[in-house]
Protein backbone atom coordinates (compact mmCIF):
# COMPACT_ATOMS: atom_id res chain seq x y z
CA UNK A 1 0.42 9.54 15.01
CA UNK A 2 -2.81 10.62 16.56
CA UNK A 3 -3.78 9.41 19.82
CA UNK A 4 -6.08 10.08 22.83
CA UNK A 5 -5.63 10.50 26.03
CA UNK A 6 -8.57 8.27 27.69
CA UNK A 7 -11.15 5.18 26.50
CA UNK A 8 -14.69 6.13 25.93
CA UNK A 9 -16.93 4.50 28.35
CA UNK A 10 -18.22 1.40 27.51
CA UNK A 11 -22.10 1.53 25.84
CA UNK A 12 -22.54 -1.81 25.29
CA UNK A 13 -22.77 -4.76 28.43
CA UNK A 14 -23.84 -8.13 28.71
CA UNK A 15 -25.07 -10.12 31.46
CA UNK A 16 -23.17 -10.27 34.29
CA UNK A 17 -24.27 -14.16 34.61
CA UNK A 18 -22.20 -14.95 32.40
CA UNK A 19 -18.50 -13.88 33.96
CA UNK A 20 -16.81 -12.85 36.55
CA UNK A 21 -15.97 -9.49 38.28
CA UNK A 22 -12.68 -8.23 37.61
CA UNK A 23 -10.82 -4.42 38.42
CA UNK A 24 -7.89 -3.82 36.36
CA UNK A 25 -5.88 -0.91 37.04
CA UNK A 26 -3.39 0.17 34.21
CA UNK A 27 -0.21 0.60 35.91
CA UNK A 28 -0.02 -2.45 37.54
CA UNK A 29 -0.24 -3.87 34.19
CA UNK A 30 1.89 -1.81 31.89
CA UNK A 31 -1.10 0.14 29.66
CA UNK A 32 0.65 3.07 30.49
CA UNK A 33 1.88 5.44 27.00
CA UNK A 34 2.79 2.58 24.09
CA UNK A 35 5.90 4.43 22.10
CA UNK A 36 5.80 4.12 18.29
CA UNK A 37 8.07 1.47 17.02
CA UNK A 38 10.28 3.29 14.33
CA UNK A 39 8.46 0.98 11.93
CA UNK A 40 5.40 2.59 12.69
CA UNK A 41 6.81 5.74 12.55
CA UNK A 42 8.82 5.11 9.23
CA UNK A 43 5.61 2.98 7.72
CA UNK A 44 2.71 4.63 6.12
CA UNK A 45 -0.30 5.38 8.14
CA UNK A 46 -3.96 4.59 6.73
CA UNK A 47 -7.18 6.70 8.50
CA UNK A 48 -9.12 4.79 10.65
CA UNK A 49 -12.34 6.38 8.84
CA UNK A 50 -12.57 2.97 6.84
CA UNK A 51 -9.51 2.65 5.76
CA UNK A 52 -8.57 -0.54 3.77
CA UNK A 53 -6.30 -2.51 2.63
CA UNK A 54 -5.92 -4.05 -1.28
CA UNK A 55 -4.77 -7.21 -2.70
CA UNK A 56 -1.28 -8.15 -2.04
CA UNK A 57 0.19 -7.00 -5.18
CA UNK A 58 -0.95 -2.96 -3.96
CA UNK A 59 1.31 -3.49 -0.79
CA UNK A 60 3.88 -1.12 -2.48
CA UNK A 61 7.62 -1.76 -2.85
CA UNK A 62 8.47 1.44 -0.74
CA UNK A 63 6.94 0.36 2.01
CA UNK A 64 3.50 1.96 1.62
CA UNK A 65 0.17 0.43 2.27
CA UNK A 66 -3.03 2.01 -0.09
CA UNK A 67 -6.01 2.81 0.79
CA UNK A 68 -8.64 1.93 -1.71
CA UNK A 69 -10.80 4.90 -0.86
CA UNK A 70 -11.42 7.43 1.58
CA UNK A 71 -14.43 6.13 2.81
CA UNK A 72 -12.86 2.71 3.09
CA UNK A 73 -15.15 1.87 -0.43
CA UNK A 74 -13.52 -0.84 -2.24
CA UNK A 75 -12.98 -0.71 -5.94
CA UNK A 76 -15.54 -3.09 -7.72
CA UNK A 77 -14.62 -6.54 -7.74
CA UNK A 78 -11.83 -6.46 -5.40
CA UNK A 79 -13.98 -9.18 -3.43
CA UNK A 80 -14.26 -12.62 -3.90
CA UNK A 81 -17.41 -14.29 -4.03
CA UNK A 82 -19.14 -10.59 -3.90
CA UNK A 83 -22.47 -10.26 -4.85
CA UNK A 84 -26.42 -10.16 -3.14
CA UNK A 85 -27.65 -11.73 -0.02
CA UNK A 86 -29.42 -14.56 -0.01
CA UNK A 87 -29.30 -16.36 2.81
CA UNK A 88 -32.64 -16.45 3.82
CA UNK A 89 -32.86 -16.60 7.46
CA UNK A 90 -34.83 -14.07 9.80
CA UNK A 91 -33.20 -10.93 10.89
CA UNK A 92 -33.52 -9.44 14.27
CA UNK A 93 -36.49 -6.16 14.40
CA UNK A 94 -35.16 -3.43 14.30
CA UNK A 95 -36.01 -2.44 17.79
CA UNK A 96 -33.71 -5.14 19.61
CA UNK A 97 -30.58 -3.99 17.50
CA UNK A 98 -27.94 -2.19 20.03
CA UNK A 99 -26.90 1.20 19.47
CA UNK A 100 -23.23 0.74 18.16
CA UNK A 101 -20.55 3.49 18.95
CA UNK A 102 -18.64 4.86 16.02
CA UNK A 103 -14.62 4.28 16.79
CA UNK A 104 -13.91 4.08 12.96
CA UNK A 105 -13.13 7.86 13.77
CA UNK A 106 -11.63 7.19 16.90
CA UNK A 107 -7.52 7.74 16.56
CA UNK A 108 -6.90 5.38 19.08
CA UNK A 109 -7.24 4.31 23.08
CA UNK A 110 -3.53 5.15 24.27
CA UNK A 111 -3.36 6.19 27.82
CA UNK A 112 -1.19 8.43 29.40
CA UNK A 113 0.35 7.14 32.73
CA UNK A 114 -2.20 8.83 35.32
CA UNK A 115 -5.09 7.14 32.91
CA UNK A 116 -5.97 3.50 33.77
CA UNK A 117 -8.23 1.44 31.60
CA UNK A 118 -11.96 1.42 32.00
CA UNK A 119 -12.72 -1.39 34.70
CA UNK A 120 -13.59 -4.91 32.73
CA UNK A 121 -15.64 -7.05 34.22
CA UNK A 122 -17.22 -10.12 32.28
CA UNK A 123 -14.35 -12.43 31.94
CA UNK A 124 -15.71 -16.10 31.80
CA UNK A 125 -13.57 -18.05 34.35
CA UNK A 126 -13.90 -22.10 33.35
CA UNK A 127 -14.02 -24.30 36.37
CA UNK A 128 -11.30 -25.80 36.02
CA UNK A 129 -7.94 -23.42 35.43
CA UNK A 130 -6.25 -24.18 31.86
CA UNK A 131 -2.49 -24.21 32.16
CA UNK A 132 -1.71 -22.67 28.66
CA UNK A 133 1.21 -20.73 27.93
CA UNK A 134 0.56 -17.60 25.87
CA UNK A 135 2.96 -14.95 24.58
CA UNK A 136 0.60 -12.18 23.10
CA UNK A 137 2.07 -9.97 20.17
CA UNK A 138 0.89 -6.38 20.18
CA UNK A 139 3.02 -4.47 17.37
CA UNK A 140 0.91 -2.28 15.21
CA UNK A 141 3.41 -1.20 13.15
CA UNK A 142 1.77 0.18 9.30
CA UNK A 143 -1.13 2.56 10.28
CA UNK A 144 -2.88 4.22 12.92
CA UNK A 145 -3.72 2.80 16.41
CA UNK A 146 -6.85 0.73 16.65
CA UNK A 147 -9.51 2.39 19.62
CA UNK A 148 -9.59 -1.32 21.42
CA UNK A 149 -5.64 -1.57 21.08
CA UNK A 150 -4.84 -0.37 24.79
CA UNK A 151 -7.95 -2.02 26.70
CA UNK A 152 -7.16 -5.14 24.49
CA UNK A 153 -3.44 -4.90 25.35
CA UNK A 154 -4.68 -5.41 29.42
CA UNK A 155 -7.90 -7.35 28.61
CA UNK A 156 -6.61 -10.42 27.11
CA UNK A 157 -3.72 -11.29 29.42
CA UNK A 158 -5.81 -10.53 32.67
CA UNK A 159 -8.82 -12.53 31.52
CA UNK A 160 -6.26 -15.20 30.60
CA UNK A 161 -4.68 -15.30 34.27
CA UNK A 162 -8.02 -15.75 35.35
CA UNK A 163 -8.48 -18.30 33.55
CA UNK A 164 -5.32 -20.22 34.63
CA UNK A 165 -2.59 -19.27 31.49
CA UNK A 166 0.59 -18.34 32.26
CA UNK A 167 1.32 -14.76 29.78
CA UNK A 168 3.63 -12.55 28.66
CA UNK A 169 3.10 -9.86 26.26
CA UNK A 170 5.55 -8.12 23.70
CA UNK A 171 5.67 -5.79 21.08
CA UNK A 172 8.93 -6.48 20.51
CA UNK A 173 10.06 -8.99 17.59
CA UNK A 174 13.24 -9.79 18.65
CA UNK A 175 11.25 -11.70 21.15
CA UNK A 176 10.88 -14.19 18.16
CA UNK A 177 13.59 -16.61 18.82
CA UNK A 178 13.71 -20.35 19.89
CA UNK A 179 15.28 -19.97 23.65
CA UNK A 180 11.74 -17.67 24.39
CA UNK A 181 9.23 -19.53 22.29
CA UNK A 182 10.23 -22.63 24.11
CA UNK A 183 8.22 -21.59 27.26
CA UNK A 184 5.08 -21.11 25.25
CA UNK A 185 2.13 -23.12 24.02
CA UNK A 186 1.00 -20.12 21.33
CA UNK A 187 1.31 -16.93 20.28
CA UNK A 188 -1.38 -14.40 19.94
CA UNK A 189 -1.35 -11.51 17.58
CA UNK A 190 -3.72 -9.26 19.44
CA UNK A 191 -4.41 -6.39 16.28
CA UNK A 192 -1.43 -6.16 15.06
CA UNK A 193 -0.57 -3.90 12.12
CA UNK A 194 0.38 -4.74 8.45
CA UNK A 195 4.14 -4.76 9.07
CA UNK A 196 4.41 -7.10 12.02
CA UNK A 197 7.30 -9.57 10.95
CA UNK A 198 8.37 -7.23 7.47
CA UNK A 199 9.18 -4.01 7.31
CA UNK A 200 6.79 -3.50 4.10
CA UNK A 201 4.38 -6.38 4.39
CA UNK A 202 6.69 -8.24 2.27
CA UNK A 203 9.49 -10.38 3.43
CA UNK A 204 13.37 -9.61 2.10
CA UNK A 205 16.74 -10.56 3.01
CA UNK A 206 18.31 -8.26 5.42
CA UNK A 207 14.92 -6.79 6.23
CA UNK A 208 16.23 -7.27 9.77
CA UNK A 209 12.82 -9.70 10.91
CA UNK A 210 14.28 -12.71 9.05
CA UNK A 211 15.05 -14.44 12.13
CA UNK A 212 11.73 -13.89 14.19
CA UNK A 213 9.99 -15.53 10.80
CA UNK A 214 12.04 -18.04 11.09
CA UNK A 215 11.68 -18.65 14.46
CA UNK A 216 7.46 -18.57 14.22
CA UNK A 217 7.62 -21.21 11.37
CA UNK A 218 9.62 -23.62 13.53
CA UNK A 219 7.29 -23.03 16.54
CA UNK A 220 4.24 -23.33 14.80
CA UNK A 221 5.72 -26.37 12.81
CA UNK A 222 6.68 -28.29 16.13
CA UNK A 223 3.23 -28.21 16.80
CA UNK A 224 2.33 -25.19 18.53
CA UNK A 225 -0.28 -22.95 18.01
CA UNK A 226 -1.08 -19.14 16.68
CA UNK A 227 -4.47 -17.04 17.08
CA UNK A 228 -4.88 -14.24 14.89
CA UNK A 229 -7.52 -11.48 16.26
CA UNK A 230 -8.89 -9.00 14.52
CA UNK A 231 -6.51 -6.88 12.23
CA UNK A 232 -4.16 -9.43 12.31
CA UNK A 233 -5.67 -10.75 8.75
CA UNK A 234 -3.79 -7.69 7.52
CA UNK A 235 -0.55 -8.44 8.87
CA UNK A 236 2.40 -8.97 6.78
CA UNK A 237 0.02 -9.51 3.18
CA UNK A 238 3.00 -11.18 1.01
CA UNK A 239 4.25 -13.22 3.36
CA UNK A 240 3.48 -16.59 2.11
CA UNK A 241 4.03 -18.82 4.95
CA UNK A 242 1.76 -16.33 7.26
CA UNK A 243 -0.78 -16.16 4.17
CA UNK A 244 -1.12 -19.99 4.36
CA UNK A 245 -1.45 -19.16 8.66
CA UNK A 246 -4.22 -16.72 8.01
CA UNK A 247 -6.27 -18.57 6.04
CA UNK A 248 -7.72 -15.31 3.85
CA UNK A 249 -6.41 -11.73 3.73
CA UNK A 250 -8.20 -8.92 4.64
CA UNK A 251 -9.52 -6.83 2.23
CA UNK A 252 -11.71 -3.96 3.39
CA UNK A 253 -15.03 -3.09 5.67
CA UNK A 254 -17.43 -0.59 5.92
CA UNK A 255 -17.33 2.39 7.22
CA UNK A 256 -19.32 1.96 10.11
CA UNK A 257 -18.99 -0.32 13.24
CA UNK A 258 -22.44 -1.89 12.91
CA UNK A 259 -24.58 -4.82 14.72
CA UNK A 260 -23.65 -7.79 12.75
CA UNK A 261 -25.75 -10.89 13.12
CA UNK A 262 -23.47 -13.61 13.28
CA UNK A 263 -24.49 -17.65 13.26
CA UNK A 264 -21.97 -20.54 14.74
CA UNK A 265 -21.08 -23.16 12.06
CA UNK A 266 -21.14 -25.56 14.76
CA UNK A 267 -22.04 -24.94 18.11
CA UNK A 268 -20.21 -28.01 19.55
CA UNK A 269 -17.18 -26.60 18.44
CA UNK A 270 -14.57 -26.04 21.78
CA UNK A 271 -14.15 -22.42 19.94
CA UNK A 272 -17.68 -20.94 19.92
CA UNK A 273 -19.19 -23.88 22.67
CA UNK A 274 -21.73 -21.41 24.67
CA UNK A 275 -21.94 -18.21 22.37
CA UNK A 276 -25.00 -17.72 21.64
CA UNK A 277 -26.86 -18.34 17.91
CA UNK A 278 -27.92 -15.84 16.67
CA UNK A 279 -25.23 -13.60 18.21
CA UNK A 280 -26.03 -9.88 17.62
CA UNK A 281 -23.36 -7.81 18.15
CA UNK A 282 -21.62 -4.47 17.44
CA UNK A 283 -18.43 -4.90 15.36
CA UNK A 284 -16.30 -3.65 12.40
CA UNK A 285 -17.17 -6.05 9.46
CA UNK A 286 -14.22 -7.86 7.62
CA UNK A 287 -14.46 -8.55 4.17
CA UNK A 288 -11.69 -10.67 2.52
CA UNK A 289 -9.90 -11.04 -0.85
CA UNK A 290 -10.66 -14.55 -1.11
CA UNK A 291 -13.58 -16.64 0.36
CA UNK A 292 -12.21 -18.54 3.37
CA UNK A 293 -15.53 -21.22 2.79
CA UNK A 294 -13.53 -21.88 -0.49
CA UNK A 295 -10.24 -22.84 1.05
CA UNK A 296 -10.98 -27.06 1.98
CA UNK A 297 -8.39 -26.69 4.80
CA UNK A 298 -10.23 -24.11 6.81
CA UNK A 299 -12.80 -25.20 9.54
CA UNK A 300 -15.84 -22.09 10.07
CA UNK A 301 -16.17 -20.96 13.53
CA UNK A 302 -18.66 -17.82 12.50
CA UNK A 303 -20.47 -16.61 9.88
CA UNK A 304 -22.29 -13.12 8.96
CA UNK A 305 -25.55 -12.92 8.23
CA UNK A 306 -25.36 -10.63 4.90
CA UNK A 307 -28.82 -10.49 4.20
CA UNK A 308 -29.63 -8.19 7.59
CA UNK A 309 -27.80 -5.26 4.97
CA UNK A 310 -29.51 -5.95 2.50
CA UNK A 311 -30.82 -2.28 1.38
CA UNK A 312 -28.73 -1.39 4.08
CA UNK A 313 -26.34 2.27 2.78
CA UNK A 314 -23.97 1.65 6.07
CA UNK A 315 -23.18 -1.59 4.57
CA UNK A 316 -22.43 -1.20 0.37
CA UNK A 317 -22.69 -4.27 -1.67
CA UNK A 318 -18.78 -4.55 -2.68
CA UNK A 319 -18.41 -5.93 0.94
CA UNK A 320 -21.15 -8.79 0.38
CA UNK A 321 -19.18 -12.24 -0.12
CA UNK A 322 -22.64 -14.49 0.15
CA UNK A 323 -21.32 -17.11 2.95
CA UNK A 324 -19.64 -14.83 4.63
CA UNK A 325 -17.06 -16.16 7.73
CA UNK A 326 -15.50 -14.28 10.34
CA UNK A 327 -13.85 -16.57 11.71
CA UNK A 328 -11.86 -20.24 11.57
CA UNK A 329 -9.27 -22.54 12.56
CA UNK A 330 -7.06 -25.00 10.79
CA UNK A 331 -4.37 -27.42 11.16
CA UNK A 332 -0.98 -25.89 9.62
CA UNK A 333 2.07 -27.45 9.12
CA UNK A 334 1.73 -29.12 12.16
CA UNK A 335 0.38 -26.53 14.41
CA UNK A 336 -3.35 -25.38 14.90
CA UNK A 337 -4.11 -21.58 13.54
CA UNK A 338 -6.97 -19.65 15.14
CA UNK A 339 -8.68 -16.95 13.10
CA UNK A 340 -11.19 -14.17 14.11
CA UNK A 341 -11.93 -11.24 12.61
CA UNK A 342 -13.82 -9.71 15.85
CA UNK A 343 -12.01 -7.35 17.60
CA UNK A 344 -12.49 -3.44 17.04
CA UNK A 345 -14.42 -1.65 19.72
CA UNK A 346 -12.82 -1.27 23.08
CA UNK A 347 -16.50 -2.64 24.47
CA UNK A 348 -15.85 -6.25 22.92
CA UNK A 349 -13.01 -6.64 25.55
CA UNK A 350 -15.57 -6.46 28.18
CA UNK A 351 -18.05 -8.56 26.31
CA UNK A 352 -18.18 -12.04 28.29
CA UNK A 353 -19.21 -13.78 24.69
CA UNK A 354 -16.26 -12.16 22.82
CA UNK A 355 -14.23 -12.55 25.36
CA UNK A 356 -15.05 -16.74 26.18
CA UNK A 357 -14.70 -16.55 21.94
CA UNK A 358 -11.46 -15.16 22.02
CA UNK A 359 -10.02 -17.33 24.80
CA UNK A 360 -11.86 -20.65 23.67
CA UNK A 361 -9.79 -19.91 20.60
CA UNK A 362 -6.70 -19.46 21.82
CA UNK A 363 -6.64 -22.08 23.88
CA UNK A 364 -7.54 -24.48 21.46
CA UNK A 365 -4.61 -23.23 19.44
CA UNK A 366 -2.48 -23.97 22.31
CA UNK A 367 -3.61 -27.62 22.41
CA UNK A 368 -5.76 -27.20 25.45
């Protein structure tokens, strides 16, 4: 498992209007070296240059998870809803595009112990503090580290005590059970991997995570919530009580972190309330195997504005879904599910927009 030994610096800054100052210093909050699970170790490992996964039905048996190609190309029509842009609306020039870093390449942000996280400083602070309770989930079990996993590890649970939650992180499923969950309003899988609750992405007796699945339907079902950020949409594939969670499975991007143009659905929602429209931003584009605009149930947060490739070679037409969302919520059995897609770059966890996105969604998931 390849990893580094320290972040890149951050190229990409907002405002500082729009947060608050805030030093973080890795020991103090545990981003010291993250040990392979022995799932990770044990699971197959996909290359960050793209990689991708398939449908459910090419999560293999042995416990292997396929790449469709190299350069994270899907094979045609492994996208729903694929086809041309056509949405219409202006693009930003050229000129007022940032300059996104490549971490597609990147094996990963893990520190060693003398290495603390680049300082973040643009987490939005509400006025009033919001007493949620928030276990975040961190396994990345299935393939290589993601570059933001570390910073996002320390990032989201110090912006969140800022912001008045009371969190705990794990990595650990055993930490799945009913005693724990009890003191918790949601959980967060913060880029998790494809075998977070299966050993294979698919669930079997004995499998020896049957109990923390169990344990996450009954929370969720007593009316609690779950956000899902980033990879997370890849996370256990044919599971189908976390399929129904998810909304839409991931599928593939390109293979290039790019400036997506996103729009808000609807800017009164609590999720995206104060992002900006259009929001221009550096990410790793999701596409999915199915259209979550087709599923009734789902409520769009964000979409991608497609037509800003168009002609584009960074961004090949198999990845084009025509309404394209990034992210969603939903009510599900009983509990309210938080999608985003956003995630990659280490930067994004010291984006204030992400970053109000991120927590505006959770929050929400944790009825607050």
């Amino acid at each position: 498992m390849l990893r580094i030994a320290s972040v890149l610096a951050a190229a990409v800054r907002v405002p500082r209007s729009l947060g608050v100052a805030v030093a973080l210093v890795g020991a103090a909050v545990g981003c010291s070296t993250i040990p392979s699970s022995a799932a990770r170790d044990a699971g197959a490992t996909l290359p960050v240059d793209g990689a991708s996964l398939l449908p459910e039905a090419q999560v293999t048996d042995d416990g292997s998870v396929e790449a469709a190609r190299a350069d994270g190309a899907l094979a045609d029509g492994a996208l729903a809803d694929a086809g041309t842009p056509g949405d219409g609306a202006s693009c930003p020039a050229p000129s007022t595009l940032p300059t996104c870093p490549d971490r597609l390449a990147a094996p990963g942000c893990y520190l060693d112990a003398a290495t603390p996280p680049p300082p973040l400083t643009h987490c939005p602070v509400p006025p009033n503090p919001v007493p949620a309770r928030v276990l975040v989930f961190t396994k990345e079990a299935g393939w290589g580290p993601h570059p933001s996993h570390c910073v996002a590890n320390v990032a989201v649970p110090a912006c969140g005590k800022l912001r008045g939650w009371t969190v705990a992180s794990t990595q650990d499923p055993n930490d799945f059970n009913d005693a724990n969950l009890a003191g918790y309003d949601v959980v967060v899988y913060l880029i998790t991997g494809p075998f977070a609750l299966t050993a294979n992405g698919t669930p079997a007796a004995g499998d020896g995570f049957e109990a923390p699945r169990a344990a996450l339907q009954k929370f969720v079902s007593a009316g609690h919530g779950l956000a899902l950020i980033h990879s997370a949409t890849a996370s256990d594939a044919n599971w189908t009580w976390y399929a129904g969670a998810r909304g839409a499975l991931f599928a593939g991007h390109p293979p290039y972190v790019l400036p997506g143009t996103l729009h808000l659905v609807d800017a009164g929602d609590p999720i995206v309330s104060g992002l900006p429209d259009p929001w221009t931003r550096c990410e790793e584009l999701h596409s999915f195997t199915t259209n979550p605009k087709d599923n009734p149930e789902l409520e769009l947060l964000l979409t991608l504005q497609e037509s800003c490739f168009s002609g584009d070679p960074r961004y090949p037409t198999q990845y084009f879904m025509g309404e394209h969302p990034l992210a969603w919520r939903h009510v599900y059995q009983g509990g309210r599910v938080f999608v985003t897609a956003l995630g990659h770059t280490s930067e994004a966890y010291d984006e204030a927009a992400f970053l109000r996105h991120i927590a505006q969604g959770i929050e929400w998931a944790a009825g607050k």
